[in-house]
PDB file of N, CA and C in Angstrom:
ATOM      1  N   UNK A   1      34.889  11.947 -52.394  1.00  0.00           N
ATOM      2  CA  UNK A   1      35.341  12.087 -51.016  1.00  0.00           C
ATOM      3  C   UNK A   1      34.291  12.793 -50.164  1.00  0.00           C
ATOM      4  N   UNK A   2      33.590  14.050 -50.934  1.00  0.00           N
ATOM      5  CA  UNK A   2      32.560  14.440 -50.186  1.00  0.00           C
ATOM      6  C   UNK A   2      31.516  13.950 -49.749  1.00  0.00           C
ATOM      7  N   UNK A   3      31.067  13.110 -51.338  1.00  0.00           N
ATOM      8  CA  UNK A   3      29.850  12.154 -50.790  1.00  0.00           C
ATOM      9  C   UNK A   3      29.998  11.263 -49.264  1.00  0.00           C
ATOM     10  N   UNK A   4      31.240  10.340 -49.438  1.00  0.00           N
ATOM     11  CA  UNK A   4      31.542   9.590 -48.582  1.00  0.00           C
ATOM     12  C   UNK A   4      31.641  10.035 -47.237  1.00  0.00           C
ATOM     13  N   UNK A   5      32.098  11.724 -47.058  1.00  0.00           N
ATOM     14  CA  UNK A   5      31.512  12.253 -45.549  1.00  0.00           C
ATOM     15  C   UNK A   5      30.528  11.989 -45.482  1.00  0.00           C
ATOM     16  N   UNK A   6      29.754  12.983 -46.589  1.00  0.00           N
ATOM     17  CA  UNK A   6      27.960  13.406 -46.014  1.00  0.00           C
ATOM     18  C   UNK A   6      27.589  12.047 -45.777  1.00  0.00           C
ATOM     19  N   UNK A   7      27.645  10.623 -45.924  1.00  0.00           N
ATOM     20  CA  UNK A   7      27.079   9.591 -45.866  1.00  0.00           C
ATOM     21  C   UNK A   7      27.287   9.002 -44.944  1.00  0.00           C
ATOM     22  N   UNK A   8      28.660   9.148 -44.609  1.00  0.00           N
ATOM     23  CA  UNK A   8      29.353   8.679 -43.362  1.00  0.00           C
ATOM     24  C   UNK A   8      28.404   9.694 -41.689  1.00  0.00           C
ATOM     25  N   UNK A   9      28.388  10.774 -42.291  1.00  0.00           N
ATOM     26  CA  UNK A   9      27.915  11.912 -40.970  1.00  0.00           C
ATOM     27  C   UNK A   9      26.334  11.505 -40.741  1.00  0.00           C
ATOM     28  N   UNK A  10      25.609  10.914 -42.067  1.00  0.00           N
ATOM     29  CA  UNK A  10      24.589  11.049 -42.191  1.00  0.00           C
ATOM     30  C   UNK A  10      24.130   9.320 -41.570  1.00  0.00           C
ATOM     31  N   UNK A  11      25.145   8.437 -41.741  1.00  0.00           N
ATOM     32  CA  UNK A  11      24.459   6.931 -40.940  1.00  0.00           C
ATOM     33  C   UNK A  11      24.728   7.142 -39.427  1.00  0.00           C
ATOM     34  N   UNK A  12      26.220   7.904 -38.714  1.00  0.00           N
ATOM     35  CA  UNK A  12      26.390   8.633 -37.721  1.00  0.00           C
ATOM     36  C   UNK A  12      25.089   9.469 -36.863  1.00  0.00           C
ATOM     37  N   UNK A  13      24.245  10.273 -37.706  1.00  0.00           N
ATOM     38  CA  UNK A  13      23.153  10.858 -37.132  1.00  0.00           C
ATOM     39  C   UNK A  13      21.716  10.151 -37.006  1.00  0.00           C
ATOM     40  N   UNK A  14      21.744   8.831 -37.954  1.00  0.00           N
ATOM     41  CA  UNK A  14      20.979   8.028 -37.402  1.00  0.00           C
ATOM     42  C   UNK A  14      21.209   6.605 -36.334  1.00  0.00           C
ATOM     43  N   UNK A  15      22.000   6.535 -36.605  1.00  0.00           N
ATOM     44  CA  UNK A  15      22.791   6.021 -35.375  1.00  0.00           C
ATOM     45  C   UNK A  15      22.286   6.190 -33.782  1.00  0.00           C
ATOM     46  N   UNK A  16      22.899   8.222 -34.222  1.00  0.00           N
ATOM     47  CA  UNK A  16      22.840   8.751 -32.881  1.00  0.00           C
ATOM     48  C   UNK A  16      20.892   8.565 -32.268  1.00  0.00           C
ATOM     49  N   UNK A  17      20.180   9.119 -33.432  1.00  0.00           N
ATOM     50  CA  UNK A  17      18.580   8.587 -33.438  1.00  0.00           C
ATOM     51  C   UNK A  17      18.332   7.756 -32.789  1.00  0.00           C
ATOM     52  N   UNK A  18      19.009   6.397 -33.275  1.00  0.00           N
ATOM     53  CA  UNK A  18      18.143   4.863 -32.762  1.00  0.00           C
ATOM     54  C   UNK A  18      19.021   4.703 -31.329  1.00  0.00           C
ATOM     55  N   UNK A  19      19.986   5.343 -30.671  1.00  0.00           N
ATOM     56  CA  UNK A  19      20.296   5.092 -29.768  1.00  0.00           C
ATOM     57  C   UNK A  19      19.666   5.891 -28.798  1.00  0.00           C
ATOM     58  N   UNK A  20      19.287   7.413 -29.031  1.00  0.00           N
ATOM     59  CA  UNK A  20      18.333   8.283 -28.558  1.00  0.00           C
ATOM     60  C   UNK A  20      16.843   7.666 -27.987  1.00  0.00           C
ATOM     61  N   UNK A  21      16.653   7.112 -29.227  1.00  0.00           N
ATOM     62  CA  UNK A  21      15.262   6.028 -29.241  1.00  0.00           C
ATOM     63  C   UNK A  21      15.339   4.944 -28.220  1.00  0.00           C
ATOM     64  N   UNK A  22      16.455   4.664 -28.597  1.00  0.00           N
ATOM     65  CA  UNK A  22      16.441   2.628 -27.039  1.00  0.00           C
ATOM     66  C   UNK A  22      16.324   3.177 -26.280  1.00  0.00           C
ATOM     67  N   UNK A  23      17.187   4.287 -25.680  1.00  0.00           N
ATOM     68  CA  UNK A  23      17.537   4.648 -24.679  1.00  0.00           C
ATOM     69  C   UNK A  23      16.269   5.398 -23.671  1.00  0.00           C
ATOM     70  N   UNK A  24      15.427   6.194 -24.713  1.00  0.00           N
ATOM     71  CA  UNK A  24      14.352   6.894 -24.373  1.00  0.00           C
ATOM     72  C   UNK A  24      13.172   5.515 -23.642  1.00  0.00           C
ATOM     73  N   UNK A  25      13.259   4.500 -24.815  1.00  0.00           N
ATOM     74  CA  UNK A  25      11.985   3.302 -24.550  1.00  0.00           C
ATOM     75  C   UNK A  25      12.493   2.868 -23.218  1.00  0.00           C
ATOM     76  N   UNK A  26      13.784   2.768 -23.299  1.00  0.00           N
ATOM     77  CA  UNK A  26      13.943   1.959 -22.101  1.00  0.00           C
ATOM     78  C   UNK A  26      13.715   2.382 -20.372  1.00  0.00           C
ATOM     79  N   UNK A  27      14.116   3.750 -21.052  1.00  0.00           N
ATOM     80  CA  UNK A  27      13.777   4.644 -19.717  1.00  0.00           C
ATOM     81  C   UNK A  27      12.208   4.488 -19.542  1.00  0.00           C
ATOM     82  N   UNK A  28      11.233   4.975 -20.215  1.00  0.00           N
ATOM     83  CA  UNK A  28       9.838   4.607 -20.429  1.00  0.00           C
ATOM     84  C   UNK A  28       9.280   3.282 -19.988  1.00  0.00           C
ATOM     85  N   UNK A  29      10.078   2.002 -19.774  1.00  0.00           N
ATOM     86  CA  UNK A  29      10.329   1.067 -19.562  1.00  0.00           C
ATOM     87  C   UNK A  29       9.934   1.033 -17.925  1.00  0.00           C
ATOM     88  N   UNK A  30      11.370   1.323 -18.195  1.00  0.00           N
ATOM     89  CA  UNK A  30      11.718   1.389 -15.881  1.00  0.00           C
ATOM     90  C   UNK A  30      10.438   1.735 -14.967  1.00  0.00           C
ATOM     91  N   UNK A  31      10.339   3.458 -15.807  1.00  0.00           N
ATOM     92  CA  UNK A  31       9.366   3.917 -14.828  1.00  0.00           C
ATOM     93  C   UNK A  31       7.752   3.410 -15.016  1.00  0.00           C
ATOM     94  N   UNK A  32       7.310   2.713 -16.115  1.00  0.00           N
ATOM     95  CA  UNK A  32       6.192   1.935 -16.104  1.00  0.00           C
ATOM     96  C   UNK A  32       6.104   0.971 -15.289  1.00  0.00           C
ATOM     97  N   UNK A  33       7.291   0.307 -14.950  1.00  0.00           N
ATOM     98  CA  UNK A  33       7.864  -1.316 -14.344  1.00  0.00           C
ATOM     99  C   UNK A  33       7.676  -0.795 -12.283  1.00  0.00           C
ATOM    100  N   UNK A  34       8.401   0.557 -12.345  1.00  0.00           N
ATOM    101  CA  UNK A  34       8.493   1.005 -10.789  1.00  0.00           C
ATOM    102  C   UNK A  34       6.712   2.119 -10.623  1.00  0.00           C
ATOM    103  N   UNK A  35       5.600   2.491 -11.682  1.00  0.00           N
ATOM    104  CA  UNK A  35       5.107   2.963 -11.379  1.00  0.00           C
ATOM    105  C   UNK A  35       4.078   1.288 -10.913  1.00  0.00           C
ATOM    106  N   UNK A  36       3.920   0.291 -11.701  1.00  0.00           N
ATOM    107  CA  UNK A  36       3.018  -0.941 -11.600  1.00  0.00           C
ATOM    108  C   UNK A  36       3.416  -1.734 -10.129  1.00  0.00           C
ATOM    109  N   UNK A  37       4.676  -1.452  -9.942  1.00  0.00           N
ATOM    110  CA  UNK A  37       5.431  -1.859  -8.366  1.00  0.00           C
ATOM    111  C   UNK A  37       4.456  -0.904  -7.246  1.00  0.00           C
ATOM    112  N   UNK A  38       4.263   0.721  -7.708  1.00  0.00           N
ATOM    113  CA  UNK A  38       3.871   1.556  -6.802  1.00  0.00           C
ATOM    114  C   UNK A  38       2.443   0.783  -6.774  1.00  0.00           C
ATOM    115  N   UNK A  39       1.238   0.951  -7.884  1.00  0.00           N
ATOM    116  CA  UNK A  39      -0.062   0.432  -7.609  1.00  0.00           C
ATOM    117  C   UNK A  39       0.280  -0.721  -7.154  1.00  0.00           C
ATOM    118  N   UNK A  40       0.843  -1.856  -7.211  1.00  0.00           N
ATOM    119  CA  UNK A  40       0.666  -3.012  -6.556  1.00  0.00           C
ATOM    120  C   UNK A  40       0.923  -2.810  -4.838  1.00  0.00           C
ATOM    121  N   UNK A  41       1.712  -1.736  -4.437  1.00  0.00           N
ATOM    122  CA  UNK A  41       1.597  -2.041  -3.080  1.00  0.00           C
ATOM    123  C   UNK A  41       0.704  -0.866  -2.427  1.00  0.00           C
ATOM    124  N   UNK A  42      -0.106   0.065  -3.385  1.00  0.00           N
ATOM    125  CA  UNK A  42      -0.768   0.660  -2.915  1.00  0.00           C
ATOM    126  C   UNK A  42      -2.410  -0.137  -2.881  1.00  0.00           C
ATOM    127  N   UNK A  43      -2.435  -0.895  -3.854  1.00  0.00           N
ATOM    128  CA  UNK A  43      -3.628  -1.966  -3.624  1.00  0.00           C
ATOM    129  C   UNK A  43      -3.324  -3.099  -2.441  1.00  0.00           C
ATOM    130  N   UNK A  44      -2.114  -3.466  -2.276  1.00  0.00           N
ATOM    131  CA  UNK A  44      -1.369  -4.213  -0.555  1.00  0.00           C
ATOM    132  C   UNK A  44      -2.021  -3.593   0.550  1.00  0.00           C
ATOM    133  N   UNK A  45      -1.526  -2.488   0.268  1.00  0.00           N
ATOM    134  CA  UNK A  45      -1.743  -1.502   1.381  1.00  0.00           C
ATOM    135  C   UNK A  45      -2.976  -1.282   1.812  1.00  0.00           C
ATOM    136  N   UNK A  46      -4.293  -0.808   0.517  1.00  0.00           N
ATOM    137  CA  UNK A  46      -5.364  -0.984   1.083  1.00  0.00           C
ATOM    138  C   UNK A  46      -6.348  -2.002   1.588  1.00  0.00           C
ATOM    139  N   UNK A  47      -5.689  -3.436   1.107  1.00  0.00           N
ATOM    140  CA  UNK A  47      -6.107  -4.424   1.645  1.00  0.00           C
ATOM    141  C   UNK A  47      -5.963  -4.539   2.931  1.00  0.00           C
ATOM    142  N   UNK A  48      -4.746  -4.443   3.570  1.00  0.00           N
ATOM    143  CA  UNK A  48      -4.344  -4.388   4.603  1.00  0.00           C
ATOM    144  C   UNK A  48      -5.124  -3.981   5.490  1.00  0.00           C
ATOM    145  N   UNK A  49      -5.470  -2.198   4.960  1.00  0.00           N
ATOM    146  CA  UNK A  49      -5.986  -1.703   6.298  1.00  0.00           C
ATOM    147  C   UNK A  49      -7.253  -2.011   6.147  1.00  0.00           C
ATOM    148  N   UNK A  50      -7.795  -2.311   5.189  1.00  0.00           N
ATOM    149  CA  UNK A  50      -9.289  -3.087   5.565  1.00  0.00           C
ATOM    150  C   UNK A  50      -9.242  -4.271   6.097  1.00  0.00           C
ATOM    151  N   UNK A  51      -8.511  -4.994   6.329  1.00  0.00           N
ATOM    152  CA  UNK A  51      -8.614  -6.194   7.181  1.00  0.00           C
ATOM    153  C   UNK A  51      -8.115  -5.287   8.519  1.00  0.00           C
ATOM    154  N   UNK A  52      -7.127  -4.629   8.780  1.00  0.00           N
ATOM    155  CA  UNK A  52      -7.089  -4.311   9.762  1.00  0.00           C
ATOM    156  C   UNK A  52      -7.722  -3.470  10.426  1.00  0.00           C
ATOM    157  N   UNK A  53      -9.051  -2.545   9.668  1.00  0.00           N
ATOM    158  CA  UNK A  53     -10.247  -1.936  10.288  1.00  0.00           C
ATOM    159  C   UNK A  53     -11.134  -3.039  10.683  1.00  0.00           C
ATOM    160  N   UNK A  54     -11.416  -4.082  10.287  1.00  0.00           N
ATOM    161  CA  UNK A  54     -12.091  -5.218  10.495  1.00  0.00           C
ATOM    162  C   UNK A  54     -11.628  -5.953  11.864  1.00  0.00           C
ATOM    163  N   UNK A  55     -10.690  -6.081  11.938  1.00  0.00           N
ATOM    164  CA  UNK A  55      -9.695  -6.671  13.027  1.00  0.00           C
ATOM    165  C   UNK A  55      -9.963  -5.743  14.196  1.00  0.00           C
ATOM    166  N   UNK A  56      -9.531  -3.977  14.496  1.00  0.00           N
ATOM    167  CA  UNK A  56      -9.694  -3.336  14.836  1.00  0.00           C
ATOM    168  C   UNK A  56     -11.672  -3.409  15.697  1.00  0.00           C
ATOM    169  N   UNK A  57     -12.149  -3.623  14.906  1.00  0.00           N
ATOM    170  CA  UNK A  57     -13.777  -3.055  14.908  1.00  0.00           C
ATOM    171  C   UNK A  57     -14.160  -4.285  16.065  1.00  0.00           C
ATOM    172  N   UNK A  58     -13.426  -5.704  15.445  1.00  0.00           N
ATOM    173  CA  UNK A  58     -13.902  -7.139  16.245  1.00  0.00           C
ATOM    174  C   UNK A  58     -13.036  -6.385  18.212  1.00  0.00           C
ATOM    175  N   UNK A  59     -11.787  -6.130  17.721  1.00  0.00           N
ATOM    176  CA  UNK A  59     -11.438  -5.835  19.168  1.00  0.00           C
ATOM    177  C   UNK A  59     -12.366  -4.928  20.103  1.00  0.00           C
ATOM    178  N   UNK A  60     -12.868  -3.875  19.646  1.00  0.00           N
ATOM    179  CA  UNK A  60     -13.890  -2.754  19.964  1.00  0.00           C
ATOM    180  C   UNK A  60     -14.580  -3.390  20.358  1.00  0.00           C
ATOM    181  N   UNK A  61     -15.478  -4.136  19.585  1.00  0.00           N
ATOM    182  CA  UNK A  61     -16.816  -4.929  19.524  1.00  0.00           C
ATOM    183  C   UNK A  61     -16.579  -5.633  21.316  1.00  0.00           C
ATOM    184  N   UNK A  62     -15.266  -6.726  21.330  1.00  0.00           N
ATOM    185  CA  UNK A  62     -14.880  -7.568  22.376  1.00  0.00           C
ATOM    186  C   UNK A  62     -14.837  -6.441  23.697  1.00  0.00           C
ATOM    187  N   UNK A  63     -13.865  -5.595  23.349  1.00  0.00           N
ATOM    188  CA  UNK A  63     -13.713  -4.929  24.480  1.00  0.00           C
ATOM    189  C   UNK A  63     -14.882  -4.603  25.195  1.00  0.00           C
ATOM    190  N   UNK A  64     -15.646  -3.717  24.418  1.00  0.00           N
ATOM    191  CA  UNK A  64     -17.420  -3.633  25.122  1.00  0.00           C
ATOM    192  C   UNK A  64     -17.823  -4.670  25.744  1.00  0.00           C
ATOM    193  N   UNK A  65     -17.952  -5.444  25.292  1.00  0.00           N
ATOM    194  CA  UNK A  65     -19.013  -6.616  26.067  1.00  0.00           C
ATOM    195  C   UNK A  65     -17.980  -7.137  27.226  1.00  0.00           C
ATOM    196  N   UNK A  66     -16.706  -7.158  27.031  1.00  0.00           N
ATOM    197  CA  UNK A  66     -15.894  -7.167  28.714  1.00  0.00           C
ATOM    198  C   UNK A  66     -16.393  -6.304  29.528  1.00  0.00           C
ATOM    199  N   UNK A  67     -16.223  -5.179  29.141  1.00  0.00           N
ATOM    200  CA  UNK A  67     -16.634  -3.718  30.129  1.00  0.00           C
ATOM    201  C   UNK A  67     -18.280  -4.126  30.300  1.00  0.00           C
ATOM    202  N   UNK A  68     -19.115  -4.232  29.638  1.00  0.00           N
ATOM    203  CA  UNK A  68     -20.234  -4.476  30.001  1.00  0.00           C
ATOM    204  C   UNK A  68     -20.420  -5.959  30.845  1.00  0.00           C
ATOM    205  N   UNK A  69     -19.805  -7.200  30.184  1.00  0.00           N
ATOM    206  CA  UNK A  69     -19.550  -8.117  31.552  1.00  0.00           C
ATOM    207  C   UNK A  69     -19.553  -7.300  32.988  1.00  0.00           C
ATOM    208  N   UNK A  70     -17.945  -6.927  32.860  1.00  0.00           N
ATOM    209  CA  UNK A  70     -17.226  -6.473  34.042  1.00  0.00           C
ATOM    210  C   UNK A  70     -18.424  -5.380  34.978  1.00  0.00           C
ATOM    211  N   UNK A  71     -19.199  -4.963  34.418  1.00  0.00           N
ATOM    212  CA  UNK A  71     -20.149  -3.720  34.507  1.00  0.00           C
ATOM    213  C   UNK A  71     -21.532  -4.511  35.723  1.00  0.00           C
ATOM    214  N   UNK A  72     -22.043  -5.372  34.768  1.00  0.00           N
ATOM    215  CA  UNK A  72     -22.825  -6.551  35.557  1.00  0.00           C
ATOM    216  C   UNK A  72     -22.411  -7.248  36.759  1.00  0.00           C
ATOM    217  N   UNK A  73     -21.032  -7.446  36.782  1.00  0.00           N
ATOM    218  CA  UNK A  73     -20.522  -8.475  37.508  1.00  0.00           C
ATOM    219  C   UNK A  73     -19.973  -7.390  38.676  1.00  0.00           C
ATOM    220  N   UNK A  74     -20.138  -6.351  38.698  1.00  0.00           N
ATOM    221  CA  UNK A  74     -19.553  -5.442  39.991  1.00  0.00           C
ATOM    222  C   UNK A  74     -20.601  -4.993  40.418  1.00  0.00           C
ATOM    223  N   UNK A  75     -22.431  -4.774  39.935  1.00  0.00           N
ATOM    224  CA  UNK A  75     -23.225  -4.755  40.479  1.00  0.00           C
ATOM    225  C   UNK A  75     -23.777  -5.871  41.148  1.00  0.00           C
ATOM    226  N   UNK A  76     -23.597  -7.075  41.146  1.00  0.00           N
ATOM    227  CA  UNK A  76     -24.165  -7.746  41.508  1.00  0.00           C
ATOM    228  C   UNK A  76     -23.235  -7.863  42.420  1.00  0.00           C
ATOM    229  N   UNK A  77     -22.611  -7.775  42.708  1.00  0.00           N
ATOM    230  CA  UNK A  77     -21.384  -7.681  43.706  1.00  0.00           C
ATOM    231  C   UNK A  77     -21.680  -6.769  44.683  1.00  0.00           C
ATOM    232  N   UNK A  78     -22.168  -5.955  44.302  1.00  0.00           N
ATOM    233  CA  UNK A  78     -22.524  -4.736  45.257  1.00  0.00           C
ATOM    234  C   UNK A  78     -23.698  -5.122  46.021  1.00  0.00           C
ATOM    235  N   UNK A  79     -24.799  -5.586  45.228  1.00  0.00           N
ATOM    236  CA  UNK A  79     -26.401  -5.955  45.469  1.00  0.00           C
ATOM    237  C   UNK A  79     -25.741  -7.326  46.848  1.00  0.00           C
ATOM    238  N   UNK A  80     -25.463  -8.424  46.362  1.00  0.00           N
ATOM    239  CA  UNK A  80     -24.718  -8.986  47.698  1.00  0.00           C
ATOM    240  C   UNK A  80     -24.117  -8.631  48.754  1.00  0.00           C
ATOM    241  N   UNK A  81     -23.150  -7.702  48.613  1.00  0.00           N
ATOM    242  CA  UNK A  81     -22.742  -6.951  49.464  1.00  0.00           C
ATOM    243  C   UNK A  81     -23.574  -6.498  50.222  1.00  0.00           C
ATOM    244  N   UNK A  82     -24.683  -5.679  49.648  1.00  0.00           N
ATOM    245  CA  UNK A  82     -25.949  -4.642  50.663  1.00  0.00           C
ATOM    246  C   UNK A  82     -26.684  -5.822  50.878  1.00  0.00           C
ATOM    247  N   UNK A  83     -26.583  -7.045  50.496  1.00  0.00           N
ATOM    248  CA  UNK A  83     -27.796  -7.866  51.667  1.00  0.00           C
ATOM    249  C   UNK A  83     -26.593  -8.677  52.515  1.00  0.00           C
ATOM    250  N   UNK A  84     -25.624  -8.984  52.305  1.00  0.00           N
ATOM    251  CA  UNK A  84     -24.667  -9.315  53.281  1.00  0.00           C
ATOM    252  C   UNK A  84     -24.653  -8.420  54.701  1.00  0.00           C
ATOM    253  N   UNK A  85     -25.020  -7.187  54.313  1.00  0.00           N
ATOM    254  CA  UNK A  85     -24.948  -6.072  55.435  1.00  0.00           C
ATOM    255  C   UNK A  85     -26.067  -6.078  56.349  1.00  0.00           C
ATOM    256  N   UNK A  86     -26.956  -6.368  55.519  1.00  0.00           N
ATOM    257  CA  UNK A  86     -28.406  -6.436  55.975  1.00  0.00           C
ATOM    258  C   UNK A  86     -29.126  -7.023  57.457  1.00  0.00           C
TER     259      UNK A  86
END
């Protein structure tokens, strides 16, 4: 009768083990699964803003040469003007 406890308590405590164990892998699992989710959108992310420093840099780039258009095109405006007066 005794044996049949200790044997009984003793497949019980490995039991409790291998369920300790799934339970542990699986958790180990998740957060590998949600840390590979995190690098994937932190490599998104830096793609992103390098296209969008690129994007950014072309607008800069555009804007200047308007202002510098616009820059030309109000002197010569002026230069007409002073011989219009003339």
């Amino acid at each position: 009768m005794i044996e049949n406890n200790l044997i009984f308590w003793i497949v019980q405590a490995f039991i409790l083990l291998l369920g300790i164990a799934v339970g542990h892998s699986f958790i180990l699992l998740k957060i590998r699964k949600e840390e590979n989710k995190k690098r994937e959108l932190e490599l998104a992310l830096l793609k992103k803003r390098a296209e969008i420093l690129k994007q950014g840099k072309k607008v800069a780039d555009d804007l200047e040469e308007v202002l510098y258009k616009a820059k030309i095109q109000q002197e010569i405006d002026d230069i007409i003007r002073k011989d219009e007066n003339h």
